[in-house]
Each structure stands twice: as structure tokens, then as C-alpha cells.
N, C-alpha and C. Protein backbone atom coordinates (compact mmCIF):
# COMPACT_ATOMS: atom_id res chain seq x y z
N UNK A 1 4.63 -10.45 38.30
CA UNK A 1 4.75 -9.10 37.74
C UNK A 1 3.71 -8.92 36.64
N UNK A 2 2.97 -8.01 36.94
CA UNK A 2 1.47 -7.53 35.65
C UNK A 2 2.77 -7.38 34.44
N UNK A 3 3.31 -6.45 34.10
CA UNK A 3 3.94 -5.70 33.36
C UNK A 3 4.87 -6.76 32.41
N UNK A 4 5.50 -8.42 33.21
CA UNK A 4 6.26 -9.23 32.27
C UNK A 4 6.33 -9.45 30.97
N UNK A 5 4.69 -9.77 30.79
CA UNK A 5 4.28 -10.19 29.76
C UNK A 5 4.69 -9.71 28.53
N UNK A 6 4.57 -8.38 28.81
CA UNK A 6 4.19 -6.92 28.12
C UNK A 6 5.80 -6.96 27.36
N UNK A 7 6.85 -7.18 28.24
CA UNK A 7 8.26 -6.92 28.04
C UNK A 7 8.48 -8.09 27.23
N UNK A 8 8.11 -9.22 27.04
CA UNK A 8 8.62 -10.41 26.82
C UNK A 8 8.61 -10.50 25.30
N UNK A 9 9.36 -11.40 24.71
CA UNK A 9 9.54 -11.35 22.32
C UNK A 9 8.34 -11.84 22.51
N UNK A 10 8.02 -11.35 21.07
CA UNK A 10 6.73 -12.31 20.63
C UNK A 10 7.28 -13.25 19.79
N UNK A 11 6.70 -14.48 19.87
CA UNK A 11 6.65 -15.84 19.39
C UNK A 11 5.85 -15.75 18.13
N UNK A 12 6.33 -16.47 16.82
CA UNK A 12 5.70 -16.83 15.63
C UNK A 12 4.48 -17.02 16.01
N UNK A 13 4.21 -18.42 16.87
CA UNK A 13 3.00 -18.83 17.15
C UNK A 13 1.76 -17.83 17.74
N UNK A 14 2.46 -16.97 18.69
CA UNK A 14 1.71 -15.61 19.37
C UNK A 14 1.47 -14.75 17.95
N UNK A 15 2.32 -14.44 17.50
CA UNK A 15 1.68 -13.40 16.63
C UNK A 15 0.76 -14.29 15.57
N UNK A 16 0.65 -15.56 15.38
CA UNK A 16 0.09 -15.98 14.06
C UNK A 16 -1.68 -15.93 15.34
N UNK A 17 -1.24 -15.93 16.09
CA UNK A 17 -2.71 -16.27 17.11
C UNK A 17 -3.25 -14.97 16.96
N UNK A 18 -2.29 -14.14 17.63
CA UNK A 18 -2.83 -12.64 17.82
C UNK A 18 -3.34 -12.45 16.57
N UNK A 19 -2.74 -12.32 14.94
CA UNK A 19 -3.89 -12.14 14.09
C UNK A 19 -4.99 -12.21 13.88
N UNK A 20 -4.62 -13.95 13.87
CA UNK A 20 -6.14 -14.21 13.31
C UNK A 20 -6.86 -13.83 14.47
N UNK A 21 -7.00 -13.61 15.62
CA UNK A 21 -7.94 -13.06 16.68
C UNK A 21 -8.34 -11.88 16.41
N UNK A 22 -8.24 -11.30 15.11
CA UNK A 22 -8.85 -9.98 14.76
C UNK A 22 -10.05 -9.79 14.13
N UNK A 23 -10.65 -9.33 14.14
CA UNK A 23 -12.14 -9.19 13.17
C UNK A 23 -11.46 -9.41 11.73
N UNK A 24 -12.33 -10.71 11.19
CA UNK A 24 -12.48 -10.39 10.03
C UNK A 24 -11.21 -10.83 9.12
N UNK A 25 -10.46 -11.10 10.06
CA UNK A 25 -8.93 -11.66 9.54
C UNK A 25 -8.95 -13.40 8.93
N UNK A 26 -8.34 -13.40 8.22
CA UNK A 26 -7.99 -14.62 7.68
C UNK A 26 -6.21 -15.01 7.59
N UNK A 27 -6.19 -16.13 7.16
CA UNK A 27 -4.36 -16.33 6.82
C UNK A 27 -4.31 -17.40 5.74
N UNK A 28 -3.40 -17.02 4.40
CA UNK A 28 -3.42 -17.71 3.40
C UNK A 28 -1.67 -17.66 3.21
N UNK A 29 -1.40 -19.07 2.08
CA UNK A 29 -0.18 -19.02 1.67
C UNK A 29 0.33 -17.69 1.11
N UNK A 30 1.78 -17.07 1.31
CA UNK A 30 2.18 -16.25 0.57
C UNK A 30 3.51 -16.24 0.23
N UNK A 31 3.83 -16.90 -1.13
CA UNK A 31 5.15 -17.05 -1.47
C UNK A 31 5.59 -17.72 -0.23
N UNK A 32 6.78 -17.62 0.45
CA UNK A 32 7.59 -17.64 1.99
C UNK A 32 7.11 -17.38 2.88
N UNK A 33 5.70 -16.97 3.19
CA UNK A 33 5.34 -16.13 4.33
C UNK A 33 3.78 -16.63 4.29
N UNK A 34 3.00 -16.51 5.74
CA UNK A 34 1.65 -16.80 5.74
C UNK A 34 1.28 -15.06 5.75
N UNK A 35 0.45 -15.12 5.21
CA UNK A 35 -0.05 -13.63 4.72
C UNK A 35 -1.44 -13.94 5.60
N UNK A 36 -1.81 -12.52 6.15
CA UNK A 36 -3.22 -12.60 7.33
C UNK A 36 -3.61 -10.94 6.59
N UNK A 37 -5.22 -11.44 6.34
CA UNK A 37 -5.80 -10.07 5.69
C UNK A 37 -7.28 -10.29 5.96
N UNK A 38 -7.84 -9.20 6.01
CA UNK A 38 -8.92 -8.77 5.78
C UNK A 38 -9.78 -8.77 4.57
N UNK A 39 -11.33 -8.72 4.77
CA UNK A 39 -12.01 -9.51 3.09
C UNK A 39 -11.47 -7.76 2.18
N UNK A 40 -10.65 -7.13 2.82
CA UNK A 40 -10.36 -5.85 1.76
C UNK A 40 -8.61 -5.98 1.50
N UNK A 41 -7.86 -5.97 2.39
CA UNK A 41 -6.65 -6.42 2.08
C UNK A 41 -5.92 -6.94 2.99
N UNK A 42 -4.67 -7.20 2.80
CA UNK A 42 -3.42 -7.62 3.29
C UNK A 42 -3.12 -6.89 4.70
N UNK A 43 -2.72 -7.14 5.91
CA UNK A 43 -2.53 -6.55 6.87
C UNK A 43 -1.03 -6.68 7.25
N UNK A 44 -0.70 -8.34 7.10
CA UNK A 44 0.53 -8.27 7.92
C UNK A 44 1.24 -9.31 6.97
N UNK A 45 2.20 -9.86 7.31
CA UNK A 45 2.61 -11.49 6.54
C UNK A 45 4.01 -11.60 7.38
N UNK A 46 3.81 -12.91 7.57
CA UNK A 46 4.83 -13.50 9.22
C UNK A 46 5.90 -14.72 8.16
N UNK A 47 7.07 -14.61 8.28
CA UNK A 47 8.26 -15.63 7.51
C UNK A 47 7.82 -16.87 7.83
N UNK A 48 7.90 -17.99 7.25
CA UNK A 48 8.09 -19.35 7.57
C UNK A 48 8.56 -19.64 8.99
N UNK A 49 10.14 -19.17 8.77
CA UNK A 49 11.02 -19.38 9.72
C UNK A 49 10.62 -18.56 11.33
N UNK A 50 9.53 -17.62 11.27
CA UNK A 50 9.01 -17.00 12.52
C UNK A 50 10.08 -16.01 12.86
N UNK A 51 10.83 -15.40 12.30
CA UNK A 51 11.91 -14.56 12.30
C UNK A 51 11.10 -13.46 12.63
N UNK A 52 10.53 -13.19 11.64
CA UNK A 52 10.05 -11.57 11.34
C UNK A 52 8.86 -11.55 10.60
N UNK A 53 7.66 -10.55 11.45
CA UNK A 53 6.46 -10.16 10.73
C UNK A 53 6.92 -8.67 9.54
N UNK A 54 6.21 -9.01 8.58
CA UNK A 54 5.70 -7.38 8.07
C UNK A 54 4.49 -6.68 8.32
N UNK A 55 4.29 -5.79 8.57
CA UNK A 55 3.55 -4.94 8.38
C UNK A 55 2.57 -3.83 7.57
N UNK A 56 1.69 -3.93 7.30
CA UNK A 56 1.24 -2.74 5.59
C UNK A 56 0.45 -1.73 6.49
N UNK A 57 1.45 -0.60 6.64
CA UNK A 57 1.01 0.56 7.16
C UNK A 57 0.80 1.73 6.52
N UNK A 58 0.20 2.58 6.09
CA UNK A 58 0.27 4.02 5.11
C UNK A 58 1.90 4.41 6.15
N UNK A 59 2.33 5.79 5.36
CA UNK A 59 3.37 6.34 5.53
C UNK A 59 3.61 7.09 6.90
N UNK A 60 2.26 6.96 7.72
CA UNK A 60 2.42 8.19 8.92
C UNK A 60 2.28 6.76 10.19
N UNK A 61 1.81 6.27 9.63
CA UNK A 61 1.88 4.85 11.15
C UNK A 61 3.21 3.96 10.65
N UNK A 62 3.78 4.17 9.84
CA UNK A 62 4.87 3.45 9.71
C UNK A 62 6.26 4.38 10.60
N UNK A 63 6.04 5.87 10.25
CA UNK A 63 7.03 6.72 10.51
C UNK A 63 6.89 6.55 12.24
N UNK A 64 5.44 6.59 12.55
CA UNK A 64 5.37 6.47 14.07
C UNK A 64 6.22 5.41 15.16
N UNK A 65 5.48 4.04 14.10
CA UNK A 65 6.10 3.02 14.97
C UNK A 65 7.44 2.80 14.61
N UNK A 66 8.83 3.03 13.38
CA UNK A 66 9.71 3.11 13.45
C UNK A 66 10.11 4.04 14.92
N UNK A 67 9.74 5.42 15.05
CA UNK A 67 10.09 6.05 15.70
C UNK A 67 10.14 5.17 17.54
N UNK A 68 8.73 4.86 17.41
CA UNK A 68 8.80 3.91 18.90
C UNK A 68 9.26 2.59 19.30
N UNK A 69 9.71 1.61 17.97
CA UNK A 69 10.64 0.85 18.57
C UNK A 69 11.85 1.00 17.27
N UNK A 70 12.81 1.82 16.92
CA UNK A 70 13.52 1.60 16.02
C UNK A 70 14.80 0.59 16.12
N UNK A 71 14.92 -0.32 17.35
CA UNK A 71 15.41 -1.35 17.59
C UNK A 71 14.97 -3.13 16.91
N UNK A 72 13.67 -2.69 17.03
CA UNK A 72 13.22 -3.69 16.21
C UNK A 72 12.32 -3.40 14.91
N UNK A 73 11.47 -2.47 14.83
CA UNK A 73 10.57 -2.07 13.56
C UNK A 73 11.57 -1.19 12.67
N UNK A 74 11.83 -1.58 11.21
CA UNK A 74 11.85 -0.85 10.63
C UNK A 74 11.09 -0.42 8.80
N UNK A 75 11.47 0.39 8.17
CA UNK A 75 10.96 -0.27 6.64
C UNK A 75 11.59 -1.27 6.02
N UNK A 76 10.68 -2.17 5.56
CA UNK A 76 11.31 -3.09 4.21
C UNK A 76 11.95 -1.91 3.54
N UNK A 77 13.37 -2.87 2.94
CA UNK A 77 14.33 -2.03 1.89
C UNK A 77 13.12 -2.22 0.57
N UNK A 78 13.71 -1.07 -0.41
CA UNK A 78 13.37 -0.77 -1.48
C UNK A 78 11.73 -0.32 -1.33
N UNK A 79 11.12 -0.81 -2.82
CA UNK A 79 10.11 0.18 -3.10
C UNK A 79 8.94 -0.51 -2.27
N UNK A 80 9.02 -1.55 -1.38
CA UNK A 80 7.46 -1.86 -0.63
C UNK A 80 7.86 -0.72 0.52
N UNK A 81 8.45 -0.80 1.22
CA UNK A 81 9.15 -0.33 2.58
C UNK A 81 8.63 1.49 1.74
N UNK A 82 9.00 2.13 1.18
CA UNK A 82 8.71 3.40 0.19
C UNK A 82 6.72 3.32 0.69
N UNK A 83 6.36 2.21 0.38
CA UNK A 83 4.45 2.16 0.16
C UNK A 83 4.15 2.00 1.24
N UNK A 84 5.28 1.63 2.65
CA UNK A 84 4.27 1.52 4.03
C UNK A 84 4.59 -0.11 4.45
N UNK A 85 5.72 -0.92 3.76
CA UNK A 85 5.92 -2.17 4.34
C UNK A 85 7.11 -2.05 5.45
N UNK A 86 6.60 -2.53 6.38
CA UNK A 86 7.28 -2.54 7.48
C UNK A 86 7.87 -3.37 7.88
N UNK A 87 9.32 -4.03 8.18
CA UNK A 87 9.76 -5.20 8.84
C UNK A 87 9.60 -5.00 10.48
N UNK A 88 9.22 -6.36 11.27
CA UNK A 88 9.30 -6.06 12.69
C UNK A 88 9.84 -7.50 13.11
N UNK A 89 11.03 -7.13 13.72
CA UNK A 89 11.94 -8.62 14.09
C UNK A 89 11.11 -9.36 15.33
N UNK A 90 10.76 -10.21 15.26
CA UNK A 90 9.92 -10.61 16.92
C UNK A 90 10.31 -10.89 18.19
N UNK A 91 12.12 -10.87 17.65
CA UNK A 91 13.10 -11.59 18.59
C UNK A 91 13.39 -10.64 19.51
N UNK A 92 13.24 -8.98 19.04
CA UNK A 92 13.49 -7.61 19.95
C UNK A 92 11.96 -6.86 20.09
N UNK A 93 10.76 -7.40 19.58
CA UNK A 93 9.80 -6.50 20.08
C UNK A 93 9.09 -6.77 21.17
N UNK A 94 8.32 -5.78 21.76
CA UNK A 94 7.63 -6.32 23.42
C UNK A 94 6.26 -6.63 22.66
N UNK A 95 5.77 -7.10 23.55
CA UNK A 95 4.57 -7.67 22.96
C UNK A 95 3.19 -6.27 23.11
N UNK A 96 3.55 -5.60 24.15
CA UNK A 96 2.64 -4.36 23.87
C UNK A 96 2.72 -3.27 22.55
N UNK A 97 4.00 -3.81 21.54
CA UNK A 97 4.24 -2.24 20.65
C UNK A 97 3.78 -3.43 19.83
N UNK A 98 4.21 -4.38 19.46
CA UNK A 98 3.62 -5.41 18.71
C UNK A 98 2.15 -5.80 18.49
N UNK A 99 1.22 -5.57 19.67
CA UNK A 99 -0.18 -5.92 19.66
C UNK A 99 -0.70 -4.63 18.63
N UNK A 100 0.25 -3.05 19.60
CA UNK A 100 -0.34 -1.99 19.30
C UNK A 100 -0.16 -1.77 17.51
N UNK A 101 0.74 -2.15 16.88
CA UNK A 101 1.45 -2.15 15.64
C UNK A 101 0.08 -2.86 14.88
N UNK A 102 -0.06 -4.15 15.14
CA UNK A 102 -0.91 -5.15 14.72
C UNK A 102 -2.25 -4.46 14.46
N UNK A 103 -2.79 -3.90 15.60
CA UNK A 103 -4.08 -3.60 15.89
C UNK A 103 -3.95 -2.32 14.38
N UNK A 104 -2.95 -1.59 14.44
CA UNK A 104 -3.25 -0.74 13.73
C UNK A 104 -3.31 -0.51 12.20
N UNK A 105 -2.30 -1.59 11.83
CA UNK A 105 -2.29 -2.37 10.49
C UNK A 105 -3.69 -3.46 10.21
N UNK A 106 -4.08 -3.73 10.88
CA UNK A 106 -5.77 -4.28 10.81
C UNK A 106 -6.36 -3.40 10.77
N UNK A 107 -6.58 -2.39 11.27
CA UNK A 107 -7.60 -1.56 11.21
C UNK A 107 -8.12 -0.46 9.83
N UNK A 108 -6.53 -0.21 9.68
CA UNK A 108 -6.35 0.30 7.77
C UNK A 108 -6.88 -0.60 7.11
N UNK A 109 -6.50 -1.97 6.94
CA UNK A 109 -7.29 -3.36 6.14
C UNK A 109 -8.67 -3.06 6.67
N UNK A 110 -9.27 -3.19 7.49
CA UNK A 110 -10.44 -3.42 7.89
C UNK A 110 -10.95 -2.67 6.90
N UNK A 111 -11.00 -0.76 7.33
CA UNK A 111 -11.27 -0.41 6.64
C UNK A 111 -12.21 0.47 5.65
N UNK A 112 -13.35 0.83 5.34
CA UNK A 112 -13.43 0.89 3.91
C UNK A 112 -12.97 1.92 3.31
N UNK A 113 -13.14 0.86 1.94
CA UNK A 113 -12.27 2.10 0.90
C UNK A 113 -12.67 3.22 0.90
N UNK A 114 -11.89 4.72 0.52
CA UNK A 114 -12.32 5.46 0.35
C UNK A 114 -13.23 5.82 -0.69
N UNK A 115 -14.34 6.76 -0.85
CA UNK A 115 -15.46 6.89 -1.59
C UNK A 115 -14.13 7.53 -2.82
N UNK A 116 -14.18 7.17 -4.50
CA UNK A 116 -13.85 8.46 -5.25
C UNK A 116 -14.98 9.15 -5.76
N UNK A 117 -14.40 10.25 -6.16
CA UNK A 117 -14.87 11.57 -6.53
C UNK A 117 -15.78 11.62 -7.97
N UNK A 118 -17.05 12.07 -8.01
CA UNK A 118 -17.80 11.26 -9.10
C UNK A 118 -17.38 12.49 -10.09
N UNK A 119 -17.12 11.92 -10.81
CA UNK A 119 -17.03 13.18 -12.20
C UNK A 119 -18.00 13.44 -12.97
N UNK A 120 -18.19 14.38 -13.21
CA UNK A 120 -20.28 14.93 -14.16
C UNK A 120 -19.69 13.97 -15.49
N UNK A 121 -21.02 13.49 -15.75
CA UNK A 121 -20.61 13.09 -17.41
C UNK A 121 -20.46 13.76 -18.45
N UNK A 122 -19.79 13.67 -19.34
CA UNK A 122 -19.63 14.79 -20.50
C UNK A 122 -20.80 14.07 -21.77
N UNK A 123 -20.94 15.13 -22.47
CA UNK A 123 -21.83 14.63 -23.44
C UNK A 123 -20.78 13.89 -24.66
N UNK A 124 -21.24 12.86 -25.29
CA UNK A 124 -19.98 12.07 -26.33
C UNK A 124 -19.73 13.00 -27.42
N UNK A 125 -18.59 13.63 -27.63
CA UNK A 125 -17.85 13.86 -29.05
C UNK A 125 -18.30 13.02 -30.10
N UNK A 126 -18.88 14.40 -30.85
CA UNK A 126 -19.44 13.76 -32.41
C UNK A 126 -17.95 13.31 -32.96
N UNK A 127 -17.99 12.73 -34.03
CA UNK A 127 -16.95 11.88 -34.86
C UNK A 127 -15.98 13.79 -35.33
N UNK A 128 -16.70 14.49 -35.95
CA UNK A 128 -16.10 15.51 -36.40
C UNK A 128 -15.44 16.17 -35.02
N UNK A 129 -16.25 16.51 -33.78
CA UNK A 129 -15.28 17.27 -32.56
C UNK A 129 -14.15 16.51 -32.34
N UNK A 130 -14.32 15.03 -32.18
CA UNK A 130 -13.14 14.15 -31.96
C UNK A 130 -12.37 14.12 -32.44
N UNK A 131 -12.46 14.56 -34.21
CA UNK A 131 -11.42 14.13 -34.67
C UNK A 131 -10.32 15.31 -34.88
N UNK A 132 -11.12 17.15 -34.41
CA UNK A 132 -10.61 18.15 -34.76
C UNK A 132 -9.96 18.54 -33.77
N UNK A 133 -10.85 17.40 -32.18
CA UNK A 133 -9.74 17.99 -30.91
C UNK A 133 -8.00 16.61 -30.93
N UNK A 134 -8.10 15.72 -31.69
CA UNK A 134 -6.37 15.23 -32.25
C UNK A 134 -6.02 16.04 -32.79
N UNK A 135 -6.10 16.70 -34.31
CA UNK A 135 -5.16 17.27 -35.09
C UNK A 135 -5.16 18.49 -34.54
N UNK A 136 -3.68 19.16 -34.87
CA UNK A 136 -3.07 20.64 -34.61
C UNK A 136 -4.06 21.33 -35.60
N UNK A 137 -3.87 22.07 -34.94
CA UNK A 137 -4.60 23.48 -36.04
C UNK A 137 -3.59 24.12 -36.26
N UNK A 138 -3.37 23.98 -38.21
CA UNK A 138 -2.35 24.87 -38.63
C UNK A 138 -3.21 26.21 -39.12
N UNK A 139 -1.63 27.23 -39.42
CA UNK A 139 -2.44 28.28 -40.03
C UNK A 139 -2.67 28.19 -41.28
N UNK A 140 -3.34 28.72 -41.98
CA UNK A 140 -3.28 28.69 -43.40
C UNK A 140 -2.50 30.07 -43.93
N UNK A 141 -1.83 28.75 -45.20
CA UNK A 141 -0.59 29.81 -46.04
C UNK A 141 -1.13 30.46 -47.14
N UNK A 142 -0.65 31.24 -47.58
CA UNK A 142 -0.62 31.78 -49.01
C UNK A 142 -0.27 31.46 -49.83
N UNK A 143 -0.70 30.75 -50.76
CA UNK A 143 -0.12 29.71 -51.89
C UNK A 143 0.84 31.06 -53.13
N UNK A 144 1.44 30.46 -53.30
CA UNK A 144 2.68 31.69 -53.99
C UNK A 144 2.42 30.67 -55.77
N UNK A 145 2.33 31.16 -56.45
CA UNK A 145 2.67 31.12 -58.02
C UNK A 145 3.88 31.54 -58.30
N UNK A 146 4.45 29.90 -58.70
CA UNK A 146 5.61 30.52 -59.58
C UNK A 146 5.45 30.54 -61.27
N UNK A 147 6.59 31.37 -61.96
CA UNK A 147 5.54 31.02 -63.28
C UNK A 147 6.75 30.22 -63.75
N UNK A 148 5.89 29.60 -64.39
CA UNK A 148 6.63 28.38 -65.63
C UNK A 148 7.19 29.16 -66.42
N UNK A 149 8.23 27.53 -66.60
CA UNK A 149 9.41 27.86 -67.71
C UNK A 149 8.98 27.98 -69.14
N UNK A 150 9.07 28.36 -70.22
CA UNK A 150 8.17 28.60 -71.49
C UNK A 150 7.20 29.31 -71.71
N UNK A 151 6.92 29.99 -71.21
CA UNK A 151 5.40 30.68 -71.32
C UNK A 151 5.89 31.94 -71.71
């Protein structure tokens, strides 16, 4: 059957292969997990135990692939899972949503950064503009005379 393969879990060992078979990929210690990244960042990171890969997806390829296997992909709880970390159990994914997942979380790492936005230079604040754009500008009062006692 062409199609077996396709259906079958992926294996720790398969996915630690399938990584590094990516452009440009590497795999280093991480805490509990072998972490596989690109010379720009982090792509994926696979448990010790071969349980479960993560994933570092922006917010619209994470929402996708939850949506297409939500049996096995979902977000990491709390605030990584919030930035695009993805859990994917290996024990329920096929190896085609898994390659496709992979490929696409490499490809964000790959990469390059986005250009930012150059800002014109300003000319430097003399010591006096600097110091008049901190303080409030009060109004000025009318000094009132009272008259002294004895006079």
C-alpha cells in the first residue's frame, strides 16, 4: 500500500531524522528536550522520552494545524502555547501532517528576519531643550503682598 506509510505514528527516531534532514538545521541540548534550529532560531524540540515534539509556529500555522489534526496537535498550556508553541503527540500523528507541520515550522526559522523600519534621525537636544521638554510648564502667579504686622 503507497498510502501506509503516510498513516503510520511517527517514531522519536523518525522525527529526530526528519529534522535534521532540513536545510540548515542543527540539534542541541535543551533542558529535557533536544532542541533542532536553524543558524536564526529554534524550530522544533522533541522530549527525551520521544513522547512528544513541539513546535514554534506564529499564531496562523498553529491555528491551522490544530484545526487539521486536533487529535494529536495542540497548543502548549500557558504563555509559550499564547506565542505559537505547539505540542504534537507522535503516538496519534500520521506522518504526512507531521512532515507537513515540520516543513513549516523550519521554514519560519529558516527565514529572514524581517527588515525594521528606519527612523530619520533627529538632531540632539541642546542641554536647555532637554531639560525644558522634562519639566511641566507652570503658569505664572501673581505674587500678592501682605502687609506686615507693625508698620
Amino acid at each position: 500500500m503507497p498510502g501506509y506509510a503516510a498513516l503510520m505514528a511517527v517514531t522519536a527516531k523518525r522525527a529526530h531524522a526528519l529534522a535534521l534532514s532540513l536545510e540548515n538545521a542543527s540539534a542541541y541540548p535543551h533542558f529535557d528536550r533536544i532542541a533542532f534550529r536553524t543558524p536564526r532560531r529554534t524550530f522544533a524540540t522533541l522530549a527525551l522520552s520521544g513522547r512528544d515534539l513541539n513546535f514554534m509556529f506564529d499564531l496562523r500555522q498553529q491555528a491551522h494545524f490544530c484545526k487539521q489534526a486536533p487529535h494529536a496537535i495542540a497548543p502548549v498550556a500557558g504563555g509559550w502555547g499564547r506565542m505559537g508553541a505547539t505540542r504534537c503527540d507522535l503516538a496519534l500523528i500520521d506522518a504526512a501532517t507531521f512532515t507537513a507541520a515540520l516543513k513549516a515550522a523550519h521554514a519560519r526559522a529558516n527565514a529572514p528576519l524581517p527588515k525594521r523600519a528606519r527612523v530619520a534621525k533627529q538632531a540632539p537636544l541642546t542641554r536647555q531643550a532637554s531639560v525644558a521638554k522634562q519639566l511641566p510648564v507652570a503658569k505664572p502667579t501673581r505674587a500678592v503682598r501682605t502687609p506686615r504686622a507693625g508698620r
